[in-house]
C-alpha atoms as a PDB file:
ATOM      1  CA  UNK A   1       1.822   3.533 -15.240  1.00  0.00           C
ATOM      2  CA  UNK A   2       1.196   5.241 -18.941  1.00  0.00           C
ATOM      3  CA  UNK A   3       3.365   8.340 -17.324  1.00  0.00           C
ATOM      4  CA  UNK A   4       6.287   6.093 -16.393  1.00  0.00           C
ATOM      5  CA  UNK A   5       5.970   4.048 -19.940  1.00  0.00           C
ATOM      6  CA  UNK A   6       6.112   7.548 -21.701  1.00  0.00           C
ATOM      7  CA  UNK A   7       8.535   8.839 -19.854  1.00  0.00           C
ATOM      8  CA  UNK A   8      11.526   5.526 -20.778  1.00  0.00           C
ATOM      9  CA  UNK A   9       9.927   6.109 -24.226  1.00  0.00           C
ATOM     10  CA  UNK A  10      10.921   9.509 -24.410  1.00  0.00           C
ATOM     11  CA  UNK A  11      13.960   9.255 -23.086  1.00  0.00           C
ATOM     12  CA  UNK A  12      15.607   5.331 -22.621  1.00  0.00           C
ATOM     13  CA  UNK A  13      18.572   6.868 -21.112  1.00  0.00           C
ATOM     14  CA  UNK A  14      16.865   8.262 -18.032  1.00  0.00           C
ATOM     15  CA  UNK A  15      17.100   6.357 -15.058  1.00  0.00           C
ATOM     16  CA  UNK A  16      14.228   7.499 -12.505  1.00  0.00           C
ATOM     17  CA  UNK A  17      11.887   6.667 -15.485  1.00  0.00           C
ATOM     18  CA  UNK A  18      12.923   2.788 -14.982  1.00  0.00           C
ATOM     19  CA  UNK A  19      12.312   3.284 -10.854  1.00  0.00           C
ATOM     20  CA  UNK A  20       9.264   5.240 -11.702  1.00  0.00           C
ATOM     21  CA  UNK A  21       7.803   2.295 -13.853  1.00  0.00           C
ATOM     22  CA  UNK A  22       9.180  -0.590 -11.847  1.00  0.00           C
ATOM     23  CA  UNK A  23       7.539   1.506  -8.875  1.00  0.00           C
ATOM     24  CA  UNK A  24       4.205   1.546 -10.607  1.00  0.00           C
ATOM     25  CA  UNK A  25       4.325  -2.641 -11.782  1.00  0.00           C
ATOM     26  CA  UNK A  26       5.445  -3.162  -8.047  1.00  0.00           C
ATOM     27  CA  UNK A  27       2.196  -1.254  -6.548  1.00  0.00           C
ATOM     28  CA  UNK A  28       0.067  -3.017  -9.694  1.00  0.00           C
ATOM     29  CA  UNK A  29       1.198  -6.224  -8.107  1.00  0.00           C
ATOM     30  CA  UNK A  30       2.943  -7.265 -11.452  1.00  0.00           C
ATOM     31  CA  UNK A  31       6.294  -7.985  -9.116  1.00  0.00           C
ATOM     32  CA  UNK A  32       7.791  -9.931 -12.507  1.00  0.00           C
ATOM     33  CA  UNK A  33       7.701  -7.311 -14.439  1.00  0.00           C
ATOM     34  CA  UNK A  34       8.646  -4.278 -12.066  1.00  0.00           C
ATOM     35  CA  UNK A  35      11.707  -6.288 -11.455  1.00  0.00           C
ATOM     36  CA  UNK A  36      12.264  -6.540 -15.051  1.00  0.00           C
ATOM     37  CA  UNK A  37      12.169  -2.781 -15.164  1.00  0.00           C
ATOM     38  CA  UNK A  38      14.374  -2.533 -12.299  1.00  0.00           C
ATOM     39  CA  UNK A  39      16.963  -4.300 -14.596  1.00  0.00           C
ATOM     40  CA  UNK A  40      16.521  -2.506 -17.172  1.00  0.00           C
ATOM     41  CA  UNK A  41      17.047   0.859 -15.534  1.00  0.00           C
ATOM     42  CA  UNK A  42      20.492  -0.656 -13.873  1.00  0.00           C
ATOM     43  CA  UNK A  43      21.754  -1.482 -17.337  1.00  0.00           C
ATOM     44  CA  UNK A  44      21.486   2.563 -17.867  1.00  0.00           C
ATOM     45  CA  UNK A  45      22.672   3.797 -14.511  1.00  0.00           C
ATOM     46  CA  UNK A  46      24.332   0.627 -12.472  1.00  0.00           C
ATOM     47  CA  UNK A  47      24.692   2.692  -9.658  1.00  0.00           C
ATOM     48  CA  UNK A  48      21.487   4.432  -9.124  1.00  0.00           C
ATOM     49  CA  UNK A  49      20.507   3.593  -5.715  1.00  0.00           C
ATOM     50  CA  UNK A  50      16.966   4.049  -6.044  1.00  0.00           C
ATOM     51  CA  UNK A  51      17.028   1.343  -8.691  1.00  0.00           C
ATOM     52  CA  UNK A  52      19.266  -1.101  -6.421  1.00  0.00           C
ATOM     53  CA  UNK A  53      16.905  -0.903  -4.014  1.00  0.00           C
ATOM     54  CA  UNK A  54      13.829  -1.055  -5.892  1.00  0.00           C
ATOM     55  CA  UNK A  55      14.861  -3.903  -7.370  1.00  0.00           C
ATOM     56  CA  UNK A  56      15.982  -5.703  -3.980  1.00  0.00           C
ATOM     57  CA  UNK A  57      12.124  -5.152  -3.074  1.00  0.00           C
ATOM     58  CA  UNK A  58      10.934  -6.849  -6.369  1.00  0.00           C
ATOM     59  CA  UNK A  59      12.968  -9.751  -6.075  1.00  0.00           C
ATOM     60  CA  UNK A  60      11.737 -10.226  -2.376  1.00  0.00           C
ATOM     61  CA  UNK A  61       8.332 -10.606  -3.752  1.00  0.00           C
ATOM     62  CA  UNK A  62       9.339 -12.848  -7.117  1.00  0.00           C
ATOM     63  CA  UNK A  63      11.425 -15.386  -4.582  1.00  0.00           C
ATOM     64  CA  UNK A  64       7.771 -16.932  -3.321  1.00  0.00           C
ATOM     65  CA  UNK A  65       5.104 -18.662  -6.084  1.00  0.00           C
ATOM     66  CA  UNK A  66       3.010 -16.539  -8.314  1.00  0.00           C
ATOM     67  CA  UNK A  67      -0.149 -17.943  -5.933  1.00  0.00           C
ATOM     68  CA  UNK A  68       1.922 -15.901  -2.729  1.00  0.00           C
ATOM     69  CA  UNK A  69       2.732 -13.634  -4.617  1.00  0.00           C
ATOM     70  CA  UNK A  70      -1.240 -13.075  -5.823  1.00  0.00           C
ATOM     71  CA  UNK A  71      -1.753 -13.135  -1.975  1.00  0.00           C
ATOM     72  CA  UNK A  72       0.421 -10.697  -0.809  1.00  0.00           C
ATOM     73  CA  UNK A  73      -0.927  -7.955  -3.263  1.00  0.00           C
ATOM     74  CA  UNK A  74      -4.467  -8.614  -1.772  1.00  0.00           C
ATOM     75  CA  UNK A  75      -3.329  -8.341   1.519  1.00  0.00           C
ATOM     76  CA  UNK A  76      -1.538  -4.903   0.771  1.00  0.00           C
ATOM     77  CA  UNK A  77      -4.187  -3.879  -1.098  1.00  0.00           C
ATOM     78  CA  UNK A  78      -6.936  -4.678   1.830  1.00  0.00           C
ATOM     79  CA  UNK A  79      -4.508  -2.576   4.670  1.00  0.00           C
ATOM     80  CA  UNK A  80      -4.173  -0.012   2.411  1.00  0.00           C
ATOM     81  CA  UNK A  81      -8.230   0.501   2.224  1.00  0.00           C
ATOM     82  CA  UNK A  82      -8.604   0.002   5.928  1.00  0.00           C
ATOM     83  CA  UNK A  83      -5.992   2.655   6.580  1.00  0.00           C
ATOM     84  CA  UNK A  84      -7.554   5.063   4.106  1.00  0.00           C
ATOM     85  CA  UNK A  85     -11.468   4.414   6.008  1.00  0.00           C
ATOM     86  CA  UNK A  86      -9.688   4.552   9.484  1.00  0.00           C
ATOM     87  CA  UNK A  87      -8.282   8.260   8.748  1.00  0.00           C
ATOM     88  CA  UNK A  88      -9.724  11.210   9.808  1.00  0.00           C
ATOM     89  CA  UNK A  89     -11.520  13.906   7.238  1.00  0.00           C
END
């Protein structure tokens, strides 16, 4: 998250640094805010198609109540530790 903050703040006109921080919030579970991001980086670059689509995946997540949305990141959260304990060394 503190790389993708740096990297808008050192350079506001750089796209991927938007995706790359609205693609951190998302995985933080802060859906609000990574689609805020999103936005953000679309007001730079309104065609960048990572953005577009980053942002279509926020706003799938910010259409349900902050309680579902609470939900859903625990549930992603728990399948991603049972994948990680189900792999093999």
């Amino acid at each position: 998250m503190r790389d993708a903050e740096r990297c808008v703040a050192l350079n506001p006109q750089f796209a991927k640094g938007y995706n790359r921080k609205a693609l951190a919030l998302y995985q933080l579970g802060r859906y609000v805010e990574s689609e805020q991001a999103a936005l953000a980086g679309l007001k730079v670059d309104p065609e960048n198609a990572a953005l577009k689509s980053t942002l279509k995946t926020a706003q799938i997540e910010t259409a349900d109540s902050p309680e579902v949305q609470a939900q859903m990141y625990k549930f992603r959260q728990e399948s991603r530790v049972a994948s990680w304990c189900t792999q093999p060394y």
